[in-house]
PDB file of N, CA and C in Angstrom:
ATOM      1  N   UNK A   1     -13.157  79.918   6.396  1.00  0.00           N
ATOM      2  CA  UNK A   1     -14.587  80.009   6.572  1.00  0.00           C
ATOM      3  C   UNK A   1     -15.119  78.825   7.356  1.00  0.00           C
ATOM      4  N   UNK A   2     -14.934  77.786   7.214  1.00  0.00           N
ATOM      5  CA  UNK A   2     -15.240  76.005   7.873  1.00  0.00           C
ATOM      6  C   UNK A   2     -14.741  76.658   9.415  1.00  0.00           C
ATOM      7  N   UNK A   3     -13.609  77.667   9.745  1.00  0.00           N
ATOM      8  CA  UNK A   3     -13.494  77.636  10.971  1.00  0.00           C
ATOM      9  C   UNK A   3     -14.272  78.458  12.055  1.00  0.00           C
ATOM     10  N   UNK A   4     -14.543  79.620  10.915  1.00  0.00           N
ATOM     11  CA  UNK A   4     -15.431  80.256  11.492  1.00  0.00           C
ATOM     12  C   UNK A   4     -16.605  80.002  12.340  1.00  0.00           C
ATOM     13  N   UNK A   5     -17.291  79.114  10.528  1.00  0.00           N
ATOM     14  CA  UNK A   5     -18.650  78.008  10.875  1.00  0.00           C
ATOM     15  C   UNK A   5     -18.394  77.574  11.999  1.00  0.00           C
ATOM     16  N   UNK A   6     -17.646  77.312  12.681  1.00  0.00           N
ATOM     17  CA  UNK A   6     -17.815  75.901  13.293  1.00  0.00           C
ATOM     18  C   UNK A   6     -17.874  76.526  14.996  1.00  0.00           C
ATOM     19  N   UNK A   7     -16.791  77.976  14.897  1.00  0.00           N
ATOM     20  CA  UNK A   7     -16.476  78.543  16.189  1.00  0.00           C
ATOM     21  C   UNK A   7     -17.996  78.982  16.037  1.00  0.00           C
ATOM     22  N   UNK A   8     -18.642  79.954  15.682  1.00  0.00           N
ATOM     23  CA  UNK A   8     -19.808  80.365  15.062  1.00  0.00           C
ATOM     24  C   UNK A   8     -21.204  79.515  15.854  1.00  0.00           C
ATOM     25  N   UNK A   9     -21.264  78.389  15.278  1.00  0.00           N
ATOM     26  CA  UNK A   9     -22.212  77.100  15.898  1.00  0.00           C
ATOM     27  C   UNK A   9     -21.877  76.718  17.082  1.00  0.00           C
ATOM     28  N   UNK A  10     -20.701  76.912  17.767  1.00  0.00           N
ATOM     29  CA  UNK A  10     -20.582  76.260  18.724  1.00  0.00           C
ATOM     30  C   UNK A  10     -21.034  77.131  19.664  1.00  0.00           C
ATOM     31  N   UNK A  11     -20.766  78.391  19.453  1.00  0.00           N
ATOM     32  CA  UNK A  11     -21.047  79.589  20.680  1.00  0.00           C
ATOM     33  C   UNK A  11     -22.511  79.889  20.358  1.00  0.00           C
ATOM     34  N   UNK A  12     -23.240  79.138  19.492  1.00  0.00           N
ATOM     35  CA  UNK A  12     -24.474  79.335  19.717  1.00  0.00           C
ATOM     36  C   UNK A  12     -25.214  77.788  20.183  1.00  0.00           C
ATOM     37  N   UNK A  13     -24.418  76.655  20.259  1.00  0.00           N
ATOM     38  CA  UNK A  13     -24.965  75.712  20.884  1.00  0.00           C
ATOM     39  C   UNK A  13     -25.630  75.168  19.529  1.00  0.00           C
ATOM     40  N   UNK A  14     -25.632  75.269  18.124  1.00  0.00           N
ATOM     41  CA  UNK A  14     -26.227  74.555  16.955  1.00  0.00           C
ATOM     42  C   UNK A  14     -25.768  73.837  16.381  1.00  0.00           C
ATOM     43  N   UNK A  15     -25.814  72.298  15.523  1.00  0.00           N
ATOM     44  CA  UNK A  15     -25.388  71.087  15.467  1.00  0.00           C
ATOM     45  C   UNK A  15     -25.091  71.694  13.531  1.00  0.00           C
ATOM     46  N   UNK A  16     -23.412  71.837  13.837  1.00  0.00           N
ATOM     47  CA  UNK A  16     -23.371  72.082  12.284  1.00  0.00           C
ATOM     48  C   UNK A  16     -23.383  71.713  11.141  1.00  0.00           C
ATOM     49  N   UNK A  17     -24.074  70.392  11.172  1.00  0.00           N
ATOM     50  CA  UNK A  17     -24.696  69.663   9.698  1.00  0.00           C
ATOM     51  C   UNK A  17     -26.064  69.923   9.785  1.00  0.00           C
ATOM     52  N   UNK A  18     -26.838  71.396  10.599  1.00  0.00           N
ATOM     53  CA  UNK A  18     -27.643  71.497  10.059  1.00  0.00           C
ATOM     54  C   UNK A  18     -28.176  72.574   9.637  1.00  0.00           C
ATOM     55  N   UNK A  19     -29.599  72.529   8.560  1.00  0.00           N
ATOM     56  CA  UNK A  19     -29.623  73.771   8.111  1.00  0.00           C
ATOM     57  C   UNK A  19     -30.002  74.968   8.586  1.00  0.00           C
ATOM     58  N   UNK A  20     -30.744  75.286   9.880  1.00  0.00           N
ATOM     59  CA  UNK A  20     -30.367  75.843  10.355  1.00  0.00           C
ATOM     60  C   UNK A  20     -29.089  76.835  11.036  1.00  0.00           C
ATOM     61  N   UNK A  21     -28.097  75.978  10.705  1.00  0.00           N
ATOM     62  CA  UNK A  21     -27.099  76.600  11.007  1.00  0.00           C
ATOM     63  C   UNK A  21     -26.465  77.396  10.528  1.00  0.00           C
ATOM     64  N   UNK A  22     -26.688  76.802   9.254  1.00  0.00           N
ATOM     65  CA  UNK A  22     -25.975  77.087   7.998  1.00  0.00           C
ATOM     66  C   UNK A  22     -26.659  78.441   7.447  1.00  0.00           C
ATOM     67  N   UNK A  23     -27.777  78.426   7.630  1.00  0.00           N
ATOM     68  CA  UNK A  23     -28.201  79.636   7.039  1.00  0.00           C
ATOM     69  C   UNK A  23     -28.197  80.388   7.896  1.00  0.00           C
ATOM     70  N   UNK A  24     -28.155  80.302   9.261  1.00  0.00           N
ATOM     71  CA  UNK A  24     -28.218  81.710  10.614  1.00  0.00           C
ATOM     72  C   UNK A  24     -26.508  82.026  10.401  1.00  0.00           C
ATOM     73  N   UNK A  25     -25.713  80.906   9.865  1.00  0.00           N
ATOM     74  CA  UNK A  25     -24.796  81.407  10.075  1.00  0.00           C
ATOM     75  C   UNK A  25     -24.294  82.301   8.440  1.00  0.00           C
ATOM     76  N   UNK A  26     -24.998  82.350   7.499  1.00  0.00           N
ATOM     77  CA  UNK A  26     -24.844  82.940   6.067  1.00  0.00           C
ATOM     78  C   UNK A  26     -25.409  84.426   6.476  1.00  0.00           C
ATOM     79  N   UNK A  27     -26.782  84.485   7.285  1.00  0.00           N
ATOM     80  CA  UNK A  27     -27.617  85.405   7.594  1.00  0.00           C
ATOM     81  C   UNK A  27     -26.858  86.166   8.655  1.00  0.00           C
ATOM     82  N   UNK A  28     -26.186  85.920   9.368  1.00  0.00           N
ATOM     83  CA  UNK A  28     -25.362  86.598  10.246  1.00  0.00           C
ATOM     84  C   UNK A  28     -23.991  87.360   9.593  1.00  0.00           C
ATOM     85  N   UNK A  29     -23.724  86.581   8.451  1.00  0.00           N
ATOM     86  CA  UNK A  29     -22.363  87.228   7.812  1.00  0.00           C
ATOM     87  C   UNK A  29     -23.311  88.766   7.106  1.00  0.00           C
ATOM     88  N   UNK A  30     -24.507  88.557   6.530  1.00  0.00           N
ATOM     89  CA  UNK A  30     -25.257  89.667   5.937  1.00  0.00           C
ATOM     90  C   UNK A  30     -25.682  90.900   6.319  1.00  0.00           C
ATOM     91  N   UNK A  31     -26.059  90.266   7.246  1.00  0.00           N
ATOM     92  CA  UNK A  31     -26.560  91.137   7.992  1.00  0.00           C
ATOM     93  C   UNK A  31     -25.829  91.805   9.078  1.00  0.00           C
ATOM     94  N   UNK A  32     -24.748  91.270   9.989  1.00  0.00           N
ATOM     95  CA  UNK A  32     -24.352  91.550  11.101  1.00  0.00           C
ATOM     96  C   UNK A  32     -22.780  92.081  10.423  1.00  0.00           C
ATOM     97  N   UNK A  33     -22.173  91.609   9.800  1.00  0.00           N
ATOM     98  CA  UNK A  33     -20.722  91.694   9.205  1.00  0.00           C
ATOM     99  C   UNK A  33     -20.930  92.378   8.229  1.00  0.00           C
ATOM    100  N   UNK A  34     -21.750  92.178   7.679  1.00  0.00           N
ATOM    101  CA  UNK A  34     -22.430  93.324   5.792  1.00  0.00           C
ATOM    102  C   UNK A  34     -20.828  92.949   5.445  1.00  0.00           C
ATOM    103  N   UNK A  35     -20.935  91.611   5.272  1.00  0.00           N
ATOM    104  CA  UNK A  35     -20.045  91.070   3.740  1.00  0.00           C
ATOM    105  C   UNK A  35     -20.278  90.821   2.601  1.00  0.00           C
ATOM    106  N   UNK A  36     -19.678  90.945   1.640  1.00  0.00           N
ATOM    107  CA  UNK A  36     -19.960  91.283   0.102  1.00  0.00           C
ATOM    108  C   UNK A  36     -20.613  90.468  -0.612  1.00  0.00           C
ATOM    109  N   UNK A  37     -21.350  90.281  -1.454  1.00  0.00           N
ATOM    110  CA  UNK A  37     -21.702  89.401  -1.946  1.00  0.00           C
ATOM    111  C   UNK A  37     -21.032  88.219  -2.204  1.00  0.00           C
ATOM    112  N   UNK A  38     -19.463  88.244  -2.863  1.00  0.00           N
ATOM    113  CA  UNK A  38     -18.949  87.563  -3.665  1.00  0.00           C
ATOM    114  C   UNK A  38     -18.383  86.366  -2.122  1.00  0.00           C
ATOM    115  N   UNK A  39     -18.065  87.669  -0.669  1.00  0.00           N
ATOM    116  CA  UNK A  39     -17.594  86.690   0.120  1.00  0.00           C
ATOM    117  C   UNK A  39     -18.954  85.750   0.813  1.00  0.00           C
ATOM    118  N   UNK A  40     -20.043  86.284   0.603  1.00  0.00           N
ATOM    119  CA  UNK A  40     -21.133  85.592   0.959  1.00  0.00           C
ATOM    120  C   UNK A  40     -21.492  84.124   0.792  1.00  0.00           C
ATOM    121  N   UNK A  41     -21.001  84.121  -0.797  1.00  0.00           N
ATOM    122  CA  UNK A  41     -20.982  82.821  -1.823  1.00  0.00           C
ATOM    123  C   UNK A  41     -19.725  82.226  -1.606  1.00  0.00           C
ATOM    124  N   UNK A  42     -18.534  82.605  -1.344  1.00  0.00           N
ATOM    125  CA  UNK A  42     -17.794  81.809  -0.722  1.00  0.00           C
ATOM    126  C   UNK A  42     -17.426  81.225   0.336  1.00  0.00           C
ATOM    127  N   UNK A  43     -18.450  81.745   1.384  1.00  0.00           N
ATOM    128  CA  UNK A  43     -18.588  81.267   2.667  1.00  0.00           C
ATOM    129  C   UNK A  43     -19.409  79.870   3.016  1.00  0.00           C
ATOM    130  N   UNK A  44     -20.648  80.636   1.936  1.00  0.00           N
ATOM    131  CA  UNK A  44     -21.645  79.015   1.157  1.00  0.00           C
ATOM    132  C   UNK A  44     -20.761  78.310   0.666  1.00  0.00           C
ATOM    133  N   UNK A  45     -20.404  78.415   0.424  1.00  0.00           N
ATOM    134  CA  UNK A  45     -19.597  77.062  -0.986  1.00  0.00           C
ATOM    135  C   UNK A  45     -18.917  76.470   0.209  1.00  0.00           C
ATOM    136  N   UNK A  46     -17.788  76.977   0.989  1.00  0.00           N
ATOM    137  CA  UNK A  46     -17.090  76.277   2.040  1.00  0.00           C
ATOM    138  C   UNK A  46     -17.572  75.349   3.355  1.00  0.00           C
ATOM    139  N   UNK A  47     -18.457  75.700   3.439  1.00  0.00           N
ATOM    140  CA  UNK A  47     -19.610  75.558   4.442  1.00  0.00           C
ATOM    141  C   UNK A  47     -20.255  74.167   3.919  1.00  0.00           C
ATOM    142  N   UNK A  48     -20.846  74.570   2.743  1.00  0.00           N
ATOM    143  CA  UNK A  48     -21.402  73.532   2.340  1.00  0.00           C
ATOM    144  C   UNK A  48     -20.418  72.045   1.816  1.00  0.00           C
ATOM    145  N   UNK A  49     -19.280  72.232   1.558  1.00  0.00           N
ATOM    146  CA  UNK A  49     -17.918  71.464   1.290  1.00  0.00           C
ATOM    147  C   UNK A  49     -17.832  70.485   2.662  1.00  0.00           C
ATOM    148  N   UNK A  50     -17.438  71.946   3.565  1.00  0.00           N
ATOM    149  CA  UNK A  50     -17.482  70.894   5.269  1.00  0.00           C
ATOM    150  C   UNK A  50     -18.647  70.226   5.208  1.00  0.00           C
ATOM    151  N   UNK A  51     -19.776  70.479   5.169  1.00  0.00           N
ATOM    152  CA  UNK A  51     -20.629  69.663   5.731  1.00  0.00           C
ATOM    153  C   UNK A  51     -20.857  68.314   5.173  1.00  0.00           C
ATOM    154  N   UNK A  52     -20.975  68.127   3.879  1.00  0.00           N
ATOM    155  CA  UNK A  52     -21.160  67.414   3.007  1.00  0.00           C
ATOM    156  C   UNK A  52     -19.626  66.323   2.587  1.00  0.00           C
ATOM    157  N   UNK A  53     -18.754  67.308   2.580  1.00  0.00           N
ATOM    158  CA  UNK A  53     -17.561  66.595   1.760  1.00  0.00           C
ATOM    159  C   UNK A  53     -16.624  65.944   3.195  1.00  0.00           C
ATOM    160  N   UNK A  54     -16.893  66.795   3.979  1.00  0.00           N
ATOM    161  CA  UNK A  54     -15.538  66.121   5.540  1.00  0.00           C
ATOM    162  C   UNK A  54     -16.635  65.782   6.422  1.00  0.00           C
ATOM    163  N   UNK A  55     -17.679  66.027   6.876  1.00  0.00           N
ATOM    164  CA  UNK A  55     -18.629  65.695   7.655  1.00  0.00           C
ATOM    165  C   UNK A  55     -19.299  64.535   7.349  1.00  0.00           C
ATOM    166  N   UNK A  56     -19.296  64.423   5.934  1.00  0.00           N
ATOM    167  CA  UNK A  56     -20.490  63.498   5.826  1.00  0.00           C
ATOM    168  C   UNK A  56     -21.773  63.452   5.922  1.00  0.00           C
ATOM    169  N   UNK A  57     -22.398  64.818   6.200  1.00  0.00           N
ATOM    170  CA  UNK A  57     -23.781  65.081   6.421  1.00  0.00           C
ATOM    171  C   UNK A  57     -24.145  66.266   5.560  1.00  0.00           C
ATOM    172  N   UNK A  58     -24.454  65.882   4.278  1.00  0.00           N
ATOM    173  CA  UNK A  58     -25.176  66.781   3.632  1.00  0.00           C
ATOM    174  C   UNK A  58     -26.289  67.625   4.068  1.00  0.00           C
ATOM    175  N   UNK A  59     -26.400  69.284   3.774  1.00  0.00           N
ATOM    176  CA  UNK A  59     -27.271  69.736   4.334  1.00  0.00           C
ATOM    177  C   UNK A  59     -28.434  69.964   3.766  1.00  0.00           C
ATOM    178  N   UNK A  60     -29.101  69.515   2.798  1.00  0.00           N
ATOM    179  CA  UNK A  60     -30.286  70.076   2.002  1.00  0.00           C
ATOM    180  C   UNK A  60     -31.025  71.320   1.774  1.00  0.00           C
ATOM    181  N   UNK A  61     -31.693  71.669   0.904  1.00  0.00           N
ATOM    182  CA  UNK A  61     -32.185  72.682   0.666  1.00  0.00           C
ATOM    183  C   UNK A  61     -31.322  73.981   1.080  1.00  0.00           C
ATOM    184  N   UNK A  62     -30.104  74.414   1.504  1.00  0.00           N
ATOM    185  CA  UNK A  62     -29.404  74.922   1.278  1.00  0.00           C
ATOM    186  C   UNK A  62     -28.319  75.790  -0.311  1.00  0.00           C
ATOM    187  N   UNK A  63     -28.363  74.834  -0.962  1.00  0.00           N
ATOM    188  CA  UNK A  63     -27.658  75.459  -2.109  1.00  0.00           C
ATOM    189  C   UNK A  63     -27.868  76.398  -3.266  1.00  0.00           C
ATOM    190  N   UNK A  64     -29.304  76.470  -2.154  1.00  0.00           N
ATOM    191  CA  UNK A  64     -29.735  77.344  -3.887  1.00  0.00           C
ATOM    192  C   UNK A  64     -29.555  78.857  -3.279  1.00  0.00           C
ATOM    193  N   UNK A  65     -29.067  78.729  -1.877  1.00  0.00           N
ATOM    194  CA  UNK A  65     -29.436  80.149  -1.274  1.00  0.00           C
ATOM    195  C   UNK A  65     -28.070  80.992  -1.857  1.00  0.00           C
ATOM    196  N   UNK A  66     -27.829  81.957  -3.068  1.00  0.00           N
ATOM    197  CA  UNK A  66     -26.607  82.433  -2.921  1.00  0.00           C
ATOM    198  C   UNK A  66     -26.800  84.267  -3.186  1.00  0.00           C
ATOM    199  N   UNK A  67     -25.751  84.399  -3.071  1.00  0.00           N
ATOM    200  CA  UNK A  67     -26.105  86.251  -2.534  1.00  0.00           C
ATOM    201  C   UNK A  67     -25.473  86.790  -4.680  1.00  0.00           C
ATOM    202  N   UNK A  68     -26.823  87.869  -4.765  1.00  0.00           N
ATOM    203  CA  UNK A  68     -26.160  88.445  -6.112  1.00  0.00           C
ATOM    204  C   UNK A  68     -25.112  89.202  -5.934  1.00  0.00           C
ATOM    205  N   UNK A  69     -24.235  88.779  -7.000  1.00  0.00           N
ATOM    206  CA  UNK A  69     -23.513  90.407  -7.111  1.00  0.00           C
ATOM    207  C   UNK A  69     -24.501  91.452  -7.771  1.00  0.00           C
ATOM    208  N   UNK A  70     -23.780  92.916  -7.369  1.00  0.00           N
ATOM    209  CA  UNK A  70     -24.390  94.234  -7.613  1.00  0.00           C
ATOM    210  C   UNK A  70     -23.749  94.849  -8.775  1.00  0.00           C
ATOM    211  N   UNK A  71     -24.074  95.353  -9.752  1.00  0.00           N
ATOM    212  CA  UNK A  71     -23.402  95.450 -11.188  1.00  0.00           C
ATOM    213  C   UNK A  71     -23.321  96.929 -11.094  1.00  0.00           C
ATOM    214  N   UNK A  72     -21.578  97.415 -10.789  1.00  0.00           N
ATOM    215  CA  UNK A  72     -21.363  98.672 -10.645  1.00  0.00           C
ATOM    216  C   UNK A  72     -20.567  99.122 -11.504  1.00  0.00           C
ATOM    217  N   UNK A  73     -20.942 100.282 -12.276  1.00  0.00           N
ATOM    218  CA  UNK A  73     -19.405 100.803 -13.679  1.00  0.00           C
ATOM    219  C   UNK A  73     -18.910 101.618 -12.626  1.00  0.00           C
ATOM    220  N   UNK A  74     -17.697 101.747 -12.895  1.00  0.00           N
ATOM    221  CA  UNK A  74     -16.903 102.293 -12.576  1.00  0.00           C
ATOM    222  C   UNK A  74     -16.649 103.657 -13.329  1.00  0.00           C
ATOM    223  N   UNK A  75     -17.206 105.019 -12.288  1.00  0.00           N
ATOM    224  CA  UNK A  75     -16.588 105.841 -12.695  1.00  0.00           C
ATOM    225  C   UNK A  75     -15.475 106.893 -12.393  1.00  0.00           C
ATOM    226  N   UNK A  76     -15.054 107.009 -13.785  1.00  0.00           N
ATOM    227  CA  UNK A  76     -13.925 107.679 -13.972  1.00  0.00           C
ATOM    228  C   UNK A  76     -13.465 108.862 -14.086  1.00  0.00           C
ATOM    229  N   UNK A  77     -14.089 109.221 -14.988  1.00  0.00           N
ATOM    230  CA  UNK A  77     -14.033 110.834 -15.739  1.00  0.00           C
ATOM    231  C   UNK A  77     -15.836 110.995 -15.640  1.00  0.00           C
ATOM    232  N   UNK A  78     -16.169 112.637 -15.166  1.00  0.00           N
ATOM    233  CA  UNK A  78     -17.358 113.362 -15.168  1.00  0.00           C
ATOM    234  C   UNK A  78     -17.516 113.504 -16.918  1.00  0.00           C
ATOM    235  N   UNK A  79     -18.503 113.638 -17.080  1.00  0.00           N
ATOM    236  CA  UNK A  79     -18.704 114.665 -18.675  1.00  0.00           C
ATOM    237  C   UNK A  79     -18.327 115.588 -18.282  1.00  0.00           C
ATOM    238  N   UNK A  80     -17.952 116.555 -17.809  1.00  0.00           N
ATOM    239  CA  UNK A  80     -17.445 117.647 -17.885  1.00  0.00           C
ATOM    240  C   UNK A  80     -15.847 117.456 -17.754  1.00  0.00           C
ATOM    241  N   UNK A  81     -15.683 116.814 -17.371  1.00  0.00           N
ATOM    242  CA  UNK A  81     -13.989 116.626 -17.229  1.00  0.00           C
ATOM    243  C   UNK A  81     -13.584 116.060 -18.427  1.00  0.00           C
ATOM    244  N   UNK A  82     -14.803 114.779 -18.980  1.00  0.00           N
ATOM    245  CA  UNK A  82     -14.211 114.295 -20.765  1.00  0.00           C
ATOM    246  C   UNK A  82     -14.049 115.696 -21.595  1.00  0.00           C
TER     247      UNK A  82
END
């Protein structure tokens, strides 16, 4: 995901410790890729790791942005088939 980010920002010319980036580039996985929730939040989490943890430039107001999961049962058997 950090590599993505980074190919991602560069082909758009945006400086990736910032938040802008970070979120066009979360908003682009959503919208443009329609990735799952769960990979949504792991794209955040990584993203935010690079920026902060190997970069050195924390991005602010960023972390609170995370995608829900969708709460689906799984079905199995129809009532008519139980």
């Amino acid at each position: 995901w950090q590599r993505r980010f980074l190919g991602w920002a560069a082909e758009r010319k945006l400086e990736p410790a910032s938040k802008v980036a970070v979120e066009g580039f979360i908003t682009w996985l959503a919208l443009e890729r329609k990735v799952s929730a769960g990979t949504q939040n792991q794209a955040i989490s990584a993203v935010l790791f690079l920026t902060s943890e190997v970069m050195r430039q924390p991005v602010e107001g960023v972390d609170g942005v995370r995608a829900k999961r969708s709460c689906y049962l799984p079905v199995v058997l129809s009532r008519e088939e139980v």
